[in-house]
Protein backbone atom coordinates (compact mmCIF):
# COMPACT_ATOMS: atom_id res chain seq x y z
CA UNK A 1 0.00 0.00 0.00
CA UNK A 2 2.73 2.23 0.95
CA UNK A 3 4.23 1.71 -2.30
CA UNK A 4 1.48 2.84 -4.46
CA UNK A 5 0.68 6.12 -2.19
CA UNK A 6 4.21 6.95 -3.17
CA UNK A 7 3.80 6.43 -6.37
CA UNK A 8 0.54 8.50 -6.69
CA UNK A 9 1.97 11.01 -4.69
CA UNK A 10 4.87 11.52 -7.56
CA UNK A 11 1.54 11.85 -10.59
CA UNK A 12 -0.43 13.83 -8.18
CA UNK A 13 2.21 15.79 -6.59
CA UNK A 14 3.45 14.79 -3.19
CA UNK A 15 1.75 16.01 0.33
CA UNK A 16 1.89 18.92 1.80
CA UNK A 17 -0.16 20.05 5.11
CA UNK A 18 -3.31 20.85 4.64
CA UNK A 19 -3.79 25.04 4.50
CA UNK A 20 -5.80 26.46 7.29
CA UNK A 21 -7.77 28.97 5.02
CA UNK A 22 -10.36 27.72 2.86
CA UNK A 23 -9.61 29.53 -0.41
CA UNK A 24 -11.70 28.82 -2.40
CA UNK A 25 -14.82 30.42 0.03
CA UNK A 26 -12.10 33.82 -0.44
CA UNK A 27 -15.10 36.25 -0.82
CA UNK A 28 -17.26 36.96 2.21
CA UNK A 29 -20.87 38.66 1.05
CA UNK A 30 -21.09 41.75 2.73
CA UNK A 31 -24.14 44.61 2.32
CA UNK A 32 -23.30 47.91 1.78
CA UNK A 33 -25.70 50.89 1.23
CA UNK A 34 -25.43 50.11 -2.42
CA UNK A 35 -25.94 46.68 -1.99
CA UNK A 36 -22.94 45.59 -3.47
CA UNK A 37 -20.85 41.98 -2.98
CA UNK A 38 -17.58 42.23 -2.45
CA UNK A 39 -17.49 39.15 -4.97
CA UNK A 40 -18.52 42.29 -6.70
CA UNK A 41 -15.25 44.05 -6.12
CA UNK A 42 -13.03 44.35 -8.50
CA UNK A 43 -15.17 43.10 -11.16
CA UNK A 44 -14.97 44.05 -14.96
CA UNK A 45 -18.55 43.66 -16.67
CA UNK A 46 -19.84 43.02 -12.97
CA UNK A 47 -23.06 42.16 -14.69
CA UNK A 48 -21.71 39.43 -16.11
CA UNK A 49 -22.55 36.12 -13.96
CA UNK A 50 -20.70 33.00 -13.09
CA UNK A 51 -23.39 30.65 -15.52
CA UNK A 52 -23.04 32.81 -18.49
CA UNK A 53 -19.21 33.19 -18.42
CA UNK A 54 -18.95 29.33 -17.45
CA UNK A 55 -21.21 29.10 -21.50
CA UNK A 56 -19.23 30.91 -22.91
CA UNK A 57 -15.76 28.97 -21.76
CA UNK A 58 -17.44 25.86 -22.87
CA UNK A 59 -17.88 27.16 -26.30
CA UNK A 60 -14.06 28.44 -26.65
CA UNK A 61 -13.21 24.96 -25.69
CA UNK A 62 -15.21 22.78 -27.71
CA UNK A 63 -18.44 23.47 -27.53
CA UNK A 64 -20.44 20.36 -27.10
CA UNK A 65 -17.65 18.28 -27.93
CA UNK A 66 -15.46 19.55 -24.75
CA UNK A 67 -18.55 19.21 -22.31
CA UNK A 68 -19.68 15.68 -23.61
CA UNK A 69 -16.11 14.42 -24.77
CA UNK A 70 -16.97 10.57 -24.46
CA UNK A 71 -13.30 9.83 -24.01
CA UNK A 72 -10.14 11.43 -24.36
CA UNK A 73 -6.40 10.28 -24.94
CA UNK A 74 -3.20 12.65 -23.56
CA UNK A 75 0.33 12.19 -24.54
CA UNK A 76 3.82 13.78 -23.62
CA UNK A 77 6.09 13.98 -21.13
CA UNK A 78 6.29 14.69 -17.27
CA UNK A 79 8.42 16.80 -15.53
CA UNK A 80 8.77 16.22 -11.82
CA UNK A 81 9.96 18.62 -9.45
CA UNK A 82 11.77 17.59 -5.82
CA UNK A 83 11.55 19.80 -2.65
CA UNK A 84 15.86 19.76 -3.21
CA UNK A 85 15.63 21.80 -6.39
CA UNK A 86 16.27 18.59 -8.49
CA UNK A 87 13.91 17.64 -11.31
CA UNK A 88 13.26 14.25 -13.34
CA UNK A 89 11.36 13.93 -16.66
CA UNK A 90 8.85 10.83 -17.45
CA UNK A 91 9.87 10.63 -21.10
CA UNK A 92 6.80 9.07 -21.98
CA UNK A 93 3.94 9.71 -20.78
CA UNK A 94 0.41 9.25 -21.47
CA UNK A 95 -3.38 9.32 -19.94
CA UNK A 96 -6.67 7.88 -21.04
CA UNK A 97 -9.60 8.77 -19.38
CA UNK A 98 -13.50 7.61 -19.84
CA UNK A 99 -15.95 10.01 -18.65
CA UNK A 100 -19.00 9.49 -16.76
CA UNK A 101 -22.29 10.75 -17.93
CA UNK A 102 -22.86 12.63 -14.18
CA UNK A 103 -20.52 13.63 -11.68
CA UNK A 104 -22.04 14.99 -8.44
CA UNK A 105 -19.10 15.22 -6.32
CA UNK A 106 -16.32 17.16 -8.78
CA UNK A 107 -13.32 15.45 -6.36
CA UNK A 108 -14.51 11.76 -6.31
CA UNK A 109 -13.24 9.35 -8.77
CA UNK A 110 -15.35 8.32 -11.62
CA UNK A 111 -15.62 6.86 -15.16
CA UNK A 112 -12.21 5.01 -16.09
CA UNK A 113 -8.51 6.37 -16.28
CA UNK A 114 -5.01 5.07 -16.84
CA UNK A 115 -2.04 7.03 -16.62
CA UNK A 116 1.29 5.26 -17.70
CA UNK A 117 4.50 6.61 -17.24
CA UNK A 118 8.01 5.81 -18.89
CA UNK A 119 11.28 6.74 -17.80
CA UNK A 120 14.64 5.96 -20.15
CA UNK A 121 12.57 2.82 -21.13
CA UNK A 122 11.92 1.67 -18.03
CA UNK A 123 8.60 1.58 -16.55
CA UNK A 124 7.95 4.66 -14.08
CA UNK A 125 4.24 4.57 -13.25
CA UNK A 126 0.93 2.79 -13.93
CA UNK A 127 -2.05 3.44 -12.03
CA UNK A 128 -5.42 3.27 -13.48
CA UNK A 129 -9.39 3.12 -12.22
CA UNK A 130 -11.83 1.07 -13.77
CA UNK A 131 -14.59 2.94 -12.09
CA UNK A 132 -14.77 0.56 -8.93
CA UNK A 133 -11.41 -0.26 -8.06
CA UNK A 134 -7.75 0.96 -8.53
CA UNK A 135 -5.17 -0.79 -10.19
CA UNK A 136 -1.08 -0.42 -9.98
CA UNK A 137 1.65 -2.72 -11.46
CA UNK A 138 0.66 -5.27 -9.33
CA UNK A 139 -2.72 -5.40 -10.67
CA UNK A 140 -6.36 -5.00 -8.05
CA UNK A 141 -5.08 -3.14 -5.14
CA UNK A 142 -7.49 -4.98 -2.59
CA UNK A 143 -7.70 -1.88 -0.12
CA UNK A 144 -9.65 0.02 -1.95
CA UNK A 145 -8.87 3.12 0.75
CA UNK A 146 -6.28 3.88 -2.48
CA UNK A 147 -9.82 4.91 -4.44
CA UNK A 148 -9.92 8.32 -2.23
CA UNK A 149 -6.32 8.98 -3.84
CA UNK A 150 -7.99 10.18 -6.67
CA UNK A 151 -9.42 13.09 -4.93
CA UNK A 152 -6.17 14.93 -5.35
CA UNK A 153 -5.96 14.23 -8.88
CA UNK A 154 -9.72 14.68 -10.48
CA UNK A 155 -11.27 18.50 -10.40
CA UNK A 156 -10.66 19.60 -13.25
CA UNK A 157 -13.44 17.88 -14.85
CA UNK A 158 -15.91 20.32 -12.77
CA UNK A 159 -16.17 22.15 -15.70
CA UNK A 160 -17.80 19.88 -17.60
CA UNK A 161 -20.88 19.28 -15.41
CA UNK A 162 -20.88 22.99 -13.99
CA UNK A 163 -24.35 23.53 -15.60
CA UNK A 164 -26.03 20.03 -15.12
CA UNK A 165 -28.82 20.59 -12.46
CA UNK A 166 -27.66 20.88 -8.78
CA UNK A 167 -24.20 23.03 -9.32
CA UNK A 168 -24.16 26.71 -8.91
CA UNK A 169 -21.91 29.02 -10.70
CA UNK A 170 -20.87 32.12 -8.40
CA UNK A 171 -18.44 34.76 -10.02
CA UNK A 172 -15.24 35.95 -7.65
CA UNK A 173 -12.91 38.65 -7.83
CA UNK A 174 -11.60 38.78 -11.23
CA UNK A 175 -7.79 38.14 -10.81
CA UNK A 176 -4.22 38.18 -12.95
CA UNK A 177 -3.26 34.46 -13.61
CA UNK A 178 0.20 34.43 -15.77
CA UNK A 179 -0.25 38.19 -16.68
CA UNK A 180 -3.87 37.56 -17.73
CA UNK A 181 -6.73 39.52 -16.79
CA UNK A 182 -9.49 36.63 -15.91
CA UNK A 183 -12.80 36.03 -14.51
CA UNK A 184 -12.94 33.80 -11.56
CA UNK A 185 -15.89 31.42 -10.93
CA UNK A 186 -16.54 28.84 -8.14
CA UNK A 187 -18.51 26.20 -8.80
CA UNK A 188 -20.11 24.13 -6.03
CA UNK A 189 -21.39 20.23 -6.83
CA UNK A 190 -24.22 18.73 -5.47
CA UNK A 191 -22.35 17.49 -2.48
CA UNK A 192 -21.17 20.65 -1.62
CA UNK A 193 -17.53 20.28 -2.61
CA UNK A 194 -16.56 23.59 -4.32
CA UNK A 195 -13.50 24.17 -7.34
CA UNK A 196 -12.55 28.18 -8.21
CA UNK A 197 -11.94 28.34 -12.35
CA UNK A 198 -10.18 31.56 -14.24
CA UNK A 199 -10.48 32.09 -17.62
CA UNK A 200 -8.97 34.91 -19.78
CA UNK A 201 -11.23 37.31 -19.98
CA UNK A 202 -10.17 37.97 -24.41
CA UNK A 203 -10.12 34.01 -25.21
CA UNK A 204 -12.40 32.00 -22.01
CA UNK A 205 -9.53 29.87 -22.54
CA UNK A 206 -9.28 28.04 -18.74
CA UNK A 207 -5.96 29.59 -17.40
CA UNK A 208 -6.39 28.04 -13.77
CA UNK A 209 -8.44 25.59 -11.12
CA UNK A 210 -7.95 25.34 -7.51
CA UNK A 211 -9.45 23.25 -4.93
CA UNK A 212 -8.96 21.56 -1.41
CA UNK A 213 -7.45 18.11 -1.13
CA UNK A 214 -6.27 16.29 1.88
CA UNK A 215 -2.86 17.12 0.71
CA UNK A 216 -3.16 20.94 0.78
CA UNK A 217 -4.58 23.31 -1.86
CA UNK A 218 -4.10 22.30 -5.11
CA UNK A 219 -4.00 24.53 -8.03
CA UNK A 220 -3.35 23.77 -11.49
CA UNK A 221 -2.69 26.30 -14.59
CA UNK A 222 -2.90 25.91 -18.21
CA UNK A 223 -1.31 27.67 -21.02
CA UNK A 224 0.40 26.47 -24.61
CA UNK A 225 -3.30 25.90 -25.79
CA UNK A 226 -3.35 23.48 -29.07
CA UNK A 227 -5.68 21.99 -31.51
CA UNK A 228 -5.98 20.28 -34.79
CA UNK A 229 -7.42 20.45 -38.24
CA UNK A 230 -11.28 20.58 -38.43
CA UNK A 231 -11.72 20.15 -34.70
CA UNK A 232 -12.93 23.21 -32.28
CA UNK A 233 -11.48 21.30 -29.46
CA UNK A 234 -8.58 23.48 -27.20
CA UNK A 235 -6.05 21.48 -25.68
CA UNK A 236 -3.78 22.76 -23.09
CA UNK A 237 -0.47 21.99 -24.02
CA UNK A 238 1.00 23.05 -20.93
CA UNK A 239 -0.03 22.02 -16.82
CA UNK A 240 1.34 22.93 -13.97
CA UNK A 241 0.77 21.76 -10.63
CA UNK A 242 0.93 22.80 -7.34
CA UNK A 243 0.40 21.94 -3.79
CA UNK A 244 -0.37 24.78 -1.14
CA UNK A 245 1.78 26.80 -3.98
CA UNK A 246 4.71 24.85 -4.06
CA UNK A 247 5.36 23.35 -7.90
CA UNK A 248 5.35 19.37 -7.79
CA UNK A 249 5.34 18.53 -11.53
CA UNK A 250 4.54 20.38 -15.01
CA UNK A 251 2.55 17.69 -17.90
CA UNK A 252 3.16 18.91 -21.19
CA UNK A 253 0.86 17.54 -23.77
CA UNK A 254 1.70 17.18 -27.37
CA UNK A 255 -0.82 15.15 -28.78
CA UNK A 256 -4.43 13.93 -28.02
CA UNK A 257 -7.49 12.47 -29.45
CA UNK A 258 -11.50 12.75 -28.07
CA UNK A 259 -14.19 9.98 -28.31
CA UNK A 260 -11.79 7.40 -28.54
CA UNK A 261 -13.08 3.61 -28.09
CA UNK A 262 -11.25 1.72 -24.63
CA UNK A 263 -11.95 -1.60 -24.12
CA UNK A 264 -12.03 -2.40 -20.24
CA UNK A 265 -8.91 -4.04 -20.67
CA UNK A 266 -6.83 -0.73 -20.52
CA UNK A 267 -8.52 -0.18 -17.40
CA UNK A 268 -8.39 -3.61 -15.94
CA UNK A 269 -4.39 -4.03 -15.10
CA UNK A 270 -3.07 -7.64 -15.12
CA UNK A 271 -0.02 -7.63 -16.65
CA UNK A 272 2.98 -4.73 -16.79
CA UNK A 273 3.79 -4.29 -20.16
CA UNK A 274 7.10 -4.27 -21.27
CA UNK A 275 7.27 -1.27 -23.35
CA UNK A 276 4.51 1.88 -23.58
CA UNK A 277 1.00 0.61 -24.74
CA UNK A 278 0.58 4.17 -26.64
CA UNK A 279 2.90 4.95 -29.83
C-alpha cells in the first residue's frame, strides 16, 4: 500500500499540510448601502454572472464536444519537481480517461482512467481506475482506501458538469493568472464540494483551477493551448501543478485524441507491459 501512495503522490504531486484557510470560500458577502458583494469588487462587466461566463468557456473549448467528450487520450512527457531543487522527466507519458455521464461530487473518482509513465525505457508509473477499483503494477489493489487517492488528482473535470442541475456558478474577484486579466468562478457540486476556475477574460480559454485536497490546496494552470485540423477542441499543451503553492510537476501535452473507443482491458491491469501501450 505504501508503495502505491508513493507512487501516486509523484503523478499527483506529493503532500503537503493541509492550508488552514479555505480559499476557495475567499469572498465573504457583505451589504453595503449600495448593496454591493464584495465578490462584486473588483469586477470588470460586474453584470456578467458566473453561468453565463462558465457558457461561454465551454464554447471556446469545444463546444459540445469539450462538455460531452466521451473519451479522451493525452500524450507527452512529465516533468517532476523535488523539494531539493532537483527535477526528473517521465519521457513518456500518457493518460486515457473515460468520462461518466454525471458527476455529483467534482473530487470523487469516476468513469475510467489510466495514466502510464516511462522513464529511459523503463517503466515509471501505472495506475489506473476502472470505475470501482484501482489498479497499480501489481494489478487490483485490494484496499480500496487507495480509491480516495484520486481526490487529489480529479477537479478539473468540474467544468464539464458545472451547468447540469444541482451546481451553482458564483463569479469571484476577477484576478491576474500568468499576466492575464481573468474572470474567476466557483462552482459548487451537489455534495457541496466547491473548485474556483479563471479564464482569460479575451479568449475564455481556462488559465487556472484550484481546490482543497487532503494534501493541501491544489491549483493547477494551463497555457500552450493546441488543436488540430477541423476540430474546435482546445487542448492545453502546458499544466502545472501545485500543492499549497509549491510546484510538484509540469505535464506537457503534445498530442491527443477525443471519443476514442477503450476496451475495459486498458482499465483492468493484469499484466505490466514491457514497453509503452501508446505509440
Amino acid at each position: 500500500m505504501k508503495s502505491i501512495i508513493g507512487a501516486a503522490s509523484v503523478l499527483i504531486l506529493a503532500g503537503c499540510q493541509a492550508v488552514n484557510v479555505n480559499q476557495v470560500d475567499q469572498e465573504i458577502v457583505v451589504e453595503t448601502n449600495e448593496t454591493v458583494m464584495l465578490s462584486q469588487a473588483g469586477q470588470v462587466k460586474p453584470g456578467l454572472d458566473g453561468a453565463t461566463i462558465i457558457a461561454l468557456a465551454h464554447e471556446a473549448a469545444g463546444g459540445a464536444t469539450f462538455v460531452e467528450p466521451g473519451a479522451l487520450f493525452l500524450s507527452g512527457h512529465n516533468v517532476i519537481y523535488g523539494r531539493d531543487g532537483g527535477a526528473r522527466t517521465w519521457d513518456r507519458y500518457a493518460m486515457w480517461r473515460v468520462f461518466a455521464d454525471e458527476k455529483a461530487d467534482a473530487h470523487a473518482a469516476n468513469g475510467k482512467v489510466r495514466i502510464e509513465a516511462w522513464q529511459g525505457g523503463k517503466l515509471a508509473m501505472l495506475l489506473s481506475f476502472d470505475g470501482q477499483a484501482t489498479y497499480n503494477q501489481s494489478g487490483r489493489m485490494e484496499d480500496q482506501s487507495a480509491n480516495a487517492m484520486w481526490s487529489n488528482n480529479f477537479g478539473f473535470g468540474a467544468i464539464r458538469n458545472a451547468l447540469d442541475e444541482g451546481w451553482t456558478q458564483d463569479r469571484r474577484s476577477d484576478r491576474t493568472i500568468d499576466g492575464k486579466p481573468a474572470y474567476m468562478v466557483q462552482l459548487t457540486d451537489p455534495s457541496g464540494g466547491k473548485t474556483l476556475f479563471a479564464f482569460e477574460r479575451s479568449s475564455l480559454q481556462i488559465l487556472y483551477v484550484g481546490f482543497d485536497t487532503p494534501r493541501g490546496w491544489h491549483e493547477r494552470r494551463y497555457s500552450d493551448y493546441f488543436s488540430k485540423p477541423g476540430l474546435d477542441w482546445q487542448q492545453a499543451g502546458r499544466v502545472r501543478l501545485y500543492y499549497d503553492g509549491v510546484l510538484a510537476n509540469e505535464a506537457v501535452w503534445t498530442d491527443f485524441e477525443i471519443d476514442g473507443t477503450y476496451e475495459d482491458e486498458i482499465f483492468i491491469i493484469s499484466q505490466v507491459p514491457s514497453e509503452p501501450s501508446f505509440d
